[in-house]
PDB file of N, CA and C in Angstrom:
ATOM      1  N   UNK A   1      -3.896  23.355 -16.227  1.00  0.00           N
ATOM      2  CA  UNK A   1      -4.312  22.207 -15.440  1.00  0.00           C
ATOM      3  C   UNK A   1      -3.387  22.072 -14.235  1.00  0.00           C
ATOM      4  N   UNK A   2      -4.323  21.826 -13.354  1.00  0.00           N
ATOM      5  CA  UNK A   2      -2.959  21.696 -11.561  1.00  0.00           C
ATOM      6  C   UNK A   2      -2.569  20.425 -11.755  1.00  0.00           C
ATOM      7  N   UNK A   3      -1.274  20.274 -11.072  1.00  0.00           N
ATOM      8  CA  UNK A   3      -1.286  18.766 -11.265  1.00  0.00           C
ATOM      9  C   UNK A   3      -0.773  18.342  -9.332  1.00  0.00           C
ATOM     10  N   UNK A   4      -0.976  17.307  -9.052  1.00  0.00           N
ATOM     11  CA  UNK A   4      -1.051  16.652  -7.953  1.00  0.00           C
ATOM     12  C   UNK A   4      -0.936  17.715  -5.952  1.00  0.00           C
ATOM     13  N   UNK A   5       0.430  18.188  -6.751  1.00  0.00           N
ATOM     14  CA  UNK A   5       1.034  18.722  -5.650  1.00  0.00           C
ATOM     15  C   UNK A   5       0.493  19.994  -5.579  1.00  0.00           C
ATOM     16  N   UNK A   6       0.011  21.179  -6.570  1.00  0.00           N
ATOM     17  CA  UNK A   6      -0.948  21.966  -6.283  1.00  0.00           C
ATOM     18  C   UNK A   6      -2.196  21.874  -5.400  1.00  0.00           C
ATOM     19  N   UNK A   7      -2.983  20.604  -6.320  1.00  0.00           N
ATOM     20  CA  UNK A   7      -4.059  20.042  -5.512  1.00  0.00           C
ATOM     21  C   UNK A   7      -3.890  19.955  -3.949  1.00  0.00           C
ATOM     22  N   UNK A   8      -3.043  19.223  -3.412  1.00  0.00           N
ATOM     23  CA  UNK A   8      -3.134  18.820  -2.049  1.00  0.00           C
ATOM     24  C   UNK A   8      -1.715  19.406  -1.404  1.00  0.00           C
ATOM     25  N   UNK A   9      -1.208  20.249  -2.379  1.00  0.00           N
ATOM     26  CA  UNK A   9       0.055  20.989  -1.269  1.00  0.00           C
ATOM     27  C   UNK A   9       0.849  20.175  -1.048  1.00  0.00           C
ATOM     28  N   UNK A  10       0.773  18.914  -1.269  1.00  0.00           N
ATOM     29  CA  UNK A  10       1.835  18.214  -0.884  1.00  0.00           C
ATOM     30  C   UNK A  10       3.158  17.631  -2.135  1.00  0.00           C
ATOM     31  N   UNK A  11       4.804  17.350  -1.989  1.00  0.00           N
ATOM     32  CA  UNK A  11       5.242  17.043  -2.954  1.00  0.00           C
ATOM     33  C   UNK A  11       4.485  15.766  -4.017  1.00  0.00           C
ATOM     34  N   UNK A  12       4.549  15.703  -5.400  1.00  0.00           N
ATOM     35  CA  UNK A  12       4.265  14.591  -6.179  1.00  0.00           C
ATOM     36  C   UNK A  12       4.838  13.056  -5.536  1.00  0.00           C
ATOM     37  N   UNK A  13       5.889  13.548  -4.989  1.00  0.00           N
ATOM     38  CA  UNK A  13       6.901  12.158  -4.595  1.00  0.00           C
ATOM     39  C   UNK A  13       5.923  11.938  -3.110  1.00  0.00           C
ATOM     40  N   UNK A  14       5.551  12.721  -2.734  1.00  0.00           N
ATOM     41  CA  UNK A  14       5.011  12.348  -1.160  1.00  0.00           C
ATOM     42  C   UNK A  14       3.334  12.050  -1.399  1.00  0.00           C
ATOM     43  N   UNK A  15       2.349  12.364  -2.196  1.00  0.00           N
ATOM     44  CA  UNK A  15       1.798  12.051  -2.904  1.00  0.00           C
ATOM     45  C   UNK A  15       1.424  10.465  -3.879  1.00  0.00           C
ATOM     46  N   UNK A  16       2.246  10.207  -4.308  1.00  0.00           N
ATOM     47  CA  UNK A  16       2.781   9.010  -5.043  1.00  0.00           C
ATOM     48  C   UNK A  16       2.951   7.850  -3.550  1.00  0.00           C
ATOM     49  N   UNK A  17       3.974   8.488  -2.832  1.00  0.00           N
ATOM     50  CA  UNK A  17       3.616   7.312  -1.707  1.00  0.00           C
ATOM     51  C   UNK A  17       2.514   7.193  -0.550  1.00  0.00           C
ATOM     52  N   UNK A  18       1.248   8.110  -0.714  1.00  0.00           N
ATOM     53  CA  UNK A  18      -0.062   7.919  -0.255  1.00  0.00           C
ATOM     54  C   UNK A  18      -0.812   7.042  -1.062  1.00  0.00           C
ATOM     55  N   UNK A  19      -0.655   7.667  -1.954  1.00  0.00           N
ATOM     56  CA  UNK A  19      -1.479   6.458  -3.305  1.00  0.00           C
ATOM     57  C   UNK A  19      -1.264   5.023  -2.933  1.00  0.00           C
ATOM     58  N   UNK A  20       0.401   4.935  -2.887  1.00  0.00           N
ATOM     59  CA  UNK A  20       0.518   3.106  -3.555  1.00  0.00           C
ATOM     60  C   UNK A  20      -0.071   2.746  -1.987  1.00  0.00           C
ATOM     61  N   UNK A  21       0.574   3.416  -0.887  1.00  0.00           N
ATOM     62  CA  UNK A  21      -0.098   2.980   0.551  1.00  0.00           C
ATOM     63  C   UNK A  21      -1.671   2.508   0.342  1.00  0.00           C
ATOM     64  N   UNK A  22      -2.366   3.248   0.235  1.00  0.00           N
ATOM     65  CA  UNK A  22      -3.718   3.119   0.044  1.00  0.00           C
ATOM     66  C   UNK A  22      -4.150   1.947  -0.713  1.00  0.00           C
ATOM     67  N   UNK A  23      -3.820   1.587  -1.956  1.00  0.00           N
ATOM     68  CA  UNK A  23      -4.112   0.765  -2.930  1.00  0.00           C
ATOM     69  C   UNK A  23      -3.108  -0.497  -2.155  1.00  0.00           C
ATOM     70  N   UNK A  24      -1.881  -0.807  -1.480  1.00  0.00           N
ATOM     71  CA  UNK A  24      -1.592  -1.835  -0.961  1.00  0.00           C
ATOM     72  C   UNK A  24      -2.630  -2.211   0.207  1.00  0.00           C
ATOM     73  N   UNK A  25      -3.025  -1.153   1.077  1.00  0.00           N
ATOM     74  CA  UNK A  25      -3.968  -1.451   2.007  1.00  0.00           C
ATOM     75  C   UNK A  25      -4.682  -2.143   1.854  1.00  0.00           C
ATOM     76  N   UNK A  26      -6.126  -1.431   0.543  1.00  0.00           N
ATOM     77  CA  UNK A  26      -7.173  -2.132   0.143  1.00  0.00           C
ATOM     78  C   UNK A  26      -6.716  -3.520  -0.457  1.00  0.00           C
ATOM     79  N   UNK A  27      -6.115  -3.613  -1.122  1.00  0.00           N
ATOM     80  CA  UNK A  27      -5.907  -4.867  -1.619  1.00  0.00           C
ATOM     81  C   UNK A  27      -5.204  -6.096  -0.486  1.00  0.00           C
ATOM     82  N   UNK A  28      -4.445  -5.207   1.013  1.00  0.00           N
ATOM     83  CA  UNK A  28      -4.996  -6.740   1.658  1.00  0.00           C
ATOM     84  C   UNK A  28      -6.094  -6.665   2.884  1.00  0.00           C
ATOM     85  N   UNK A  29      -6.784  -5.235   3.100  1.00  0.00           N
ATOM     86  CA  UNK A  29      -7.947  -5.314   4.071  1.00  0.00           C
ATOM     87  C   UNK A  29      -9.178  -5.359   3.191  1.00  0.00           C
ATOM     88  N   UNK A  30      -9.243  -5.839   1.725  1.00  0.00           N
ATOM     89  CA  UNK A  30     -10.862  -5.969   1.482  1.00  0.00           C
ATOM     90  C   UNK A  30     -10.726  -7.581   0.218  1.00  0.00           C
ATOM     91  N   UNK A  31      -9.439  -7.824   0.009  1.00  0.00           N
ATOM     92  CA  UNK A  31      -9.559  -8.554  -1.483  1.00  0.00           C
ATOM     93  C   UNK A  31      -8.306  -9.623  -0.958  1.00  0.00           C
ATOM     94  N   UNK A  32      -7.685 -10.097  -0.613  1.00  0.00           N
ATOM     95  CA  UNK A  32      -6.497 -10.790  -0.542  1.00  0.00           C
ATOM     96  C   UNK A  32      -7.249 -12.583   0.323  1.00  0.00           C
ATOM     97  N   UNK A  33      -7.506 -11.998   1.349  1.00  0.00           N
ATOM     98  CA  UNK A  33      -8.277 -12.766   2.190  1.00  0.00           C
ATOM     99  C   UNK A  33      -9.555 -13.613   1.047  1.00  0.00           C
ATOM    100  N   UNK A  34     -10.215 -13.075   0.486  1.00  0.00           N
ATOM    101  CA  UNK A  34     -11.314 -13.624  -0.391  1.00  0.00           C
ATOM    102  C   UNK A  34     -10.802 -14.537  -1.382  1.00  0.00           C
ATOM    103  N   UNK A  35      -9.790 -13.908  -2.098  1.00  0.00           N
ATOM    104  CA  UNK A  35      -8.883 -14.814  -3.050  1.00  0.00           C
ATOM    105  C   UNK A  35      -8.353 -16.070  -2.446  1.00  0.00           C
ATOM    106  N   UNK A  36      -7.940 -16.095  -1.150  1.00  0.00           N
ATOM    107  CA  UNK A  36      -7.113 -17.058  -0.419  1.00  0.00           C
ATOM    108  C   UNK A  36      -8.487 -18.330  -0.159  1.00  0.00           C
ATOM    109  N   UNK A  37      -9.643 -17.525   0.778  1.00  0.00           N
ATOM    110  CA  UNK A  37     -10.740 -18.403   0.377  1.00  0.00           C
ATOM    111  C   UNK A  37     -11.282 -19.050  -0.451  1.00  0.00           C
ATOM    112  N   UNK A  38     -10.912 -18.436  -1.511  1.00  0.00           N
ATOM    113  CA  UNK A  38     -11.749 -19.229  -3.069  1.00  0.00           C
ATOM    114  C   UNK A  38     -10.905 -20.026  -3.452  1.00  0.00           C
ATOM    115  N   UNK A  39      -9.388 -19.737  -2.646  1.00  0.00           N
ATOM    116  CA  UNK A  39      -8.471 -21.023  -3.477  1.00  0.00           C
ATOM    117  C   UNK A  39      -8.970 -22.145  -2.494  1.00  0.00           C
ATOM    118  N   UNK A  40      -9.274 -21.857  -1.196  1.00  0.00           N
ATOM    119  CA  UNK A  40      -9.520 -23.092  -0.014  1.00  0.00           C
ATOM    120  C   UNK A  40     -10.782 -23.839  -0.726  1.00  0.00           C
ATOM    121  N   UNK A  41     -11.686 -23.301  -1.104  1.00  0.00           N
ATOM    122  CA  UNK A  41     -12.908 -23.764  -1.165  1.00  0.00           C
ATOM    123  C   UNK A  41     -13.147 -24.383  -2.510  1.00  0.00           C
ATOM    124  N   UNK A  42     -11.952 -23.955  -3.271  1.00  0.00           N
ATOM    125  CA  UNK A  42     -11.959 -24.797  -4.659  1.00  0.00           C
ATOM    126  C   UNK A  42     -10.959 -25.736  -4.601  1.00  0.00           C
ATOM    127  N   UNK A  43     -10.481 -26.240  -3.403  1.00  0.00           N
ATOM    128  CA  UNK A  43      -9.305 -26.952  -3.112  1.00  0.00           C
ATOM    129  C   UNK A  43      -8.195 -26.589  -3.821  1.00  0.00           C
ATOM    130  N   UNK A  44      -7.666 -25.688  -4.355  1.00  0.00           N
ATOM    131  CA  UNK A  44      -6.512 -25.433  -4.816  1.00  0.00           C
ATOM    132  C   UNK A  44      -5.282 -24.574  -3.724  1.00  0.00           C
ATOM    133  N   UNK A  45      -4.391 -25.396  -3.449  1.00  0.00           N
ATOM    134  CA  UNK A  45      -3.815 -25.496  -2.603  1.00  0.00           C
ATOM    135  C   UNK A  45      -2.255 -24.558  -2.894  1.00  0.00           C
ATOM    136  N   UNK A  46      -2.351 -25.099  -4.195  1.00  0.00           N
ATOM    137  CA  UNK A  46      -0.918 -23.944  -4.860  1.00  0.00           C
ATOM    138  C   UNK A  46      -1.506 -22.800  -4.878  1.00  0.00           C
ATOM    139  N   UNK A  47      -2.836 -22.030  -5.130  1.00  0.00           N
ATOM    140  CA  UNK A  47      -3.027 -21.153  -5.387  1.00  0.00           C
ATOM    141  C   UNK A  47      -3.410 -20.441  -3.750  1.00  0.00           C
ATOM    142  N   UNK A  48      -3.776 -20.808  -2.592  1.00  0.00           N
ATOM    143  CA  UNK A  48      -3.374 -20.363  -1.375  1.00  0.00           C
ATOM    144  C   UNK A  48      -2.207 -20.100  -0.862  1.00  0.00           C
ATOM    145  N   UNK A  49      -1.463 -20.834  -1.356  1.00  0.00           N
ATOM    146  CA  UNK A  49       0.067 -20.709  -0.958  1.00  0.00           C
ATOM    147  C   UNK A  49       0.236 -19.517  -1.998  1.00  0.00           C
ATOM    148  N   UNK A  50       0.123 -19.281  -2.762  1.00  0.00           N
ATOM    149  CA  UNK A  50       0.651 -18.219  -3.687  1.00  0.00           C
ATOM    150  C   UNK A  50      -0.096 -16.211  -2.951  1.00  0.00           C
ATOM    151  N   UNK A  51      -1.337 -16.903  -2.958  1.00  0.00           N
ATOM    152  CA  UNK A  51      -1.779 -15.749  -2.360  1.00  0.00           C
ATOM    153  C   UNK A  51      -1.559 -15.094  -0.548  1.00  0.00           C
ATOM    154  N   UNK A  52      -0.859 -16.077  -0.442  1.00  0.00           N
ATOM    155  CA  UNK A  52      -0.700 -16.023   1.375  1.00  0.00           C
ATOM    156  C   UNK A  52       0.819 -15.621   0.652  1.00  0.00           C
ATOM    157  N   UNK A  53       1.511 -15.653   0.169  1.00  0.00           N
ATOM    158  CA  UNK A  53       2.901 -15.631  -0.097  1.00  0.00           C
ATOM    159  C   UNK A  53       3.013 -13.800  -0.556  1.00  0.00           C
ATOM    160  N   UNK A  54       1.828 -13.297  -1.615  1.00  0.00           N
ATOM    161  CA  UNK A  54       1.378 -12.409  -2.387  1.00  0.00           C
ATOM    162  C   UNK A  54       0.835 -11.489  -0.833  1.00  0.00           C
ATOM    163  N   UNK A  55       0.177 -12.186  -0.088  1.00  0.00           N
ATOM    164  CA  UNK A  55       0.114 -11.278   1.397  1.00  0.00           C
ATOM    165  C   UNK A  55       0.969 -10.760   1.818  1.00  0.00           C
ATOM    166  N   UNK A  56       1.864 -11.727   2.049  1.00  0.00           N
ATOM    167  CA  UNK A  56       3.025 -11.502   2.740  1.00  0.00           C
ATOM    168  C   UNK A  56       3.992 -10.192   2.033  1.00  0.00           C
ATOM    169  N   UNK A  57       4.125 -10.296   1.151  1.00  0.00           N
ATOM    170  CA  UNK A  57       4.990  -9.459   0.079  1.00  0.00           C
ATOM    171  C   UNK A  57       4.541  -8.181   0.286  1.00  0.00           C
ATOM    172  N   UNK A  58       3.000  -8.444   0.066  1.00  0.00           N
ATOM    173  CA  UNK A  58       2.303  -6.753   0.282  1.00  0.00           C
ATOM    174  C   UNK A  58       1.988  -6.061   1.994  1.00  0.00           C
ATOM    175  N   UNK A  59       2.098  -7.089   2.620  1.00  0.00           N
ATOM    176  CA  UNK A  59       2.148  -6.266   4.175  1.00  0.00           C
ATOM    177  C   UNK A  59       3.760  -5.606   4.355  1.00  0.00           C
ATOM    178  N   UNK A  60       5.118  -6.560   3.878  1.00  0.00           N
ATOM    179  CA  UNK A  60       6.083  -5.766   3.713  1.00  0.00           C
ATOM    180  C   UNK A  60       5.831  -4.583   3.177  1.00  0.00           C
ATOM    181  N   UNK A  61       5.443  -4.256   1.890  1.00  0.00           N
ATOM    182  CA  UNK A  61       5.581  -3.095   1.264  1.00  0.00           C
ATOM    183  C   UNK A  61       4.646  -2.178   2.216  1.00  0.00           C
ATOM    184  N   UNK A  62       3.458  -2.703   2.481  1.00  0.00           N
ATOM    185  CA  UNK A  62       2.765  -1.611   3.312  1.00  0.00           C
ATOM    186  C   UNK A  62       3.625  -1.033   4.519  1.00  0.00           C
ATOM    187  N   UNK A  63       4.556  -2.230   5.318  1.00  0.00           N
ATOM    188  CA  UNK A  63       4.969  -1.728   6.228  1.00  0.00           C
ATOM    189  C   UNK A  63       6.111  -0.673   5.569  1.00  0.00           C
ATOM    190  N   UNK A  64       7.176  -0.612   4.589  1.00  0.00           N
ATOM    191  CA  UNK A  64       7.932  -0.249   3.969  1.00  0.00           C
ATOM    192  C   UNK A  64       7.386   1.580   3.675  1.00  0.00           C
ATOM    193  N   UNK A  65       6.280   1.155   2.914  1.00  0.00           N
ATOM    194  CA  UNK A  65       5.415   2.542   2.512  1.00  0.00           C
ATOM    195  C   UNK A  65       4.977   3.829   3.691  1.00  0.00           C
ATOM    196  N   UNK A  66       4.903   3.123   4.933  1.00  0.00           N
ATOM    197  CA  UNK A  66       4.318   3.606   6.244  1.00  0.00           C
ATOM    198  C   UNK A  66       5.746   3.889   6.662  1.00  0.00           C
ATOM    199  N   UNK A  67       6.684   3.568   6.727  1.00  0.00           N
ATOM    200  CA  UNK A  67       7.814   4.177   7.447  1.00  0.00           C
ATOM    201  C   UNK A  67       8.536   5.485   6.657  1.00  0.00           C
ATOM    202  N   UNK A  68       8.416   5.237   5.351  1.00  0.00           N
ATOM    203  CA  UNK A  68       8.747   5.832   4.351  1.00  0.00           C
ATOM    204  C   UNK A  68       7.651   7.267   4.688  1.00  0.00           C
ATOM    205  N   UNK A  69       6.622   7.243   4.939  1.00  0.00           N
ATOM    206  CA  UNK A  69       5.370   8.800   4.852  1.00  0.00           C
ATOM    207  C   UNK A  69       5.811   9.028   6.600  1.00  0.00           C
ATOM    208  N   UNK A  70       5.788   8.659   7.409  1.00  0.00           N
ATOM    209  CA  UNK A  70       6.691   8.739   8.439  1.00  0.00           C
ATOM    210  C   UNK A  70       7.660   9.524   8.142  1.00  0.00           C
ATOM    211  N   UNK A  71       8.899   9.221   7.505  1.00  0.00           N
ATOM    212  CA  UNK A  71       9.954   9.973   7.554  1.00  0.00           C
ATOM    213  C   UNK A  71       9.410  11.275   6.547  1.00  0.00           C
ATOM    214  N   UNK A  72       8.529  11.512   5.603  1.00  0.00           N
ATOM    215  CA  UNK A  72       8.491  12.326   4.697  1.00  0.00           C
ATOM    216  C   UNK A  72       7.641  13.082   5.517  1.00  0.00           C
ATOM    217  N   UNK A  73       7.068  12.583   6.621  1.00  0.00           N
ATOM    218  CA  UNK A  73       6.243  14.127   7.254  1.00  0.00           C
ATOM    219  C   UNK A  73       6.891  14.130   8.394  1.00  0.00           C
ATOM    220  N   UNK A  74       8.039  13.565   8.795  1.00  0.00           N
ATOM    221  CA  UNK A  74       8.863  14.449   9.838  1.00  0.00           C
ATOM    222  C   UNK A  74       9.877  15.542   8.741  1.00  0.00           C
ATOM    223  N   UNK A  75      10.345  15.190   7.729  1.00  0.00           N
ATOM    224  CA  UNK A  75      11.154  16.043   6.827  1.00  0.00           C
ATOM    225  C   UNK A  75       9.978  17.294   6.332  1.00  0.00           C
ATOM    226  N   UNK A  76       8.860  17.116   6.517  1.00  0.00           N
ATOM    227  CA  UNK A  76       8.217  18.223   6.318  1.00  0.00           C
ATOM    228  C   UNK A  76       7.991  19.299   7.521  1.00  0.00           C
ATOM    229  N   UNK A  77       7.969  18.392   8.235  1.00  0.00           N
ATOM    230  CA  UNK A  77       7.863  19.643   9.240  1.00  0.00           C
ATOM    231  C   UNK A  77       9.387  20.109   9.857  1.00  0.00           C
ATOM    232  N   UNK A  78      10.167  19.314   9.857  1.00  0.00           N
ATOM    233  CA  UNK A  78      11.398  20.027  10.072  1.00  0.00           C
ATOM    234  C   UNK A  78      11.564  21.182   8.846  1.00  0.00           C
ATOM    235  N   UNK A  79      11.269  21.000   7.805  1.00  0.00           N
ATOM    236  CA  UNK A  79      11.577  21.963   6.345  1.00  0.00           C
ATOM    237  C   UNK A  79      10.715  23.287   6.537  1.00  0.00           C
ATOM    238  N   UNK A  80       9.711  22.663   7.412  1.00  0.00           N
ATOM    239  CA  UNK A  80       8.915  24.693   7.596  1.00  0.00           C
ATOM    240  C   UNK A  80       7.655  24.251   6.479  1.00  0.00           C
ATOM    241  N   UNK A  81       7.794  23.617   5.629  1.00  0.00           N
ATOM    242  CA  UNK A  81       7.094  23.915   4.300  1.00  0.00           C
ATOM    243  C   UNK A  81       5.317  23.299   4.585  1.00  0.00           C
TER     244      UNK A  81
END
């Protein structure tokens, strides 16, 4: 059985940080926003604040994740590999 880095040539570790990128993405360009609405529209006010807070947390990491595949594909191409 291949496992990751066969598949796509790329390291598991560099791999691993496409994934979580992706899955932080979707979760605040298709689902974050909707949650925040349903707390507005059910008047729950702690639970907007929680999910705008839960935004916030995950655009860090996205930004975090994106600098991070940044540096791992300049270290790739400096490496030749």
């Amino acid at each position: 059985m291949m496992n990751n880095s066969e598949i796509t040539q790329i390291p598991n570790s560099t791999y691993n940080v496409l994934s979580a990128l992706g899955r932080e993405a979707d979760f605040l360009y298709s689902t974050v926003d909707k949650y925040i609405q349903d707390a507005q529209s059910d008047g729950r006010q702690n639970l907007v604040d929680l999910w705008k807070e839960i935004k916030q947390d995950k655009q860090r990491h996205l930004s975090k994740l994106r600098e991070c595949l940044e540096q791992e594909a300049k270290d790739e191409k400096l490496s030749g590999q």
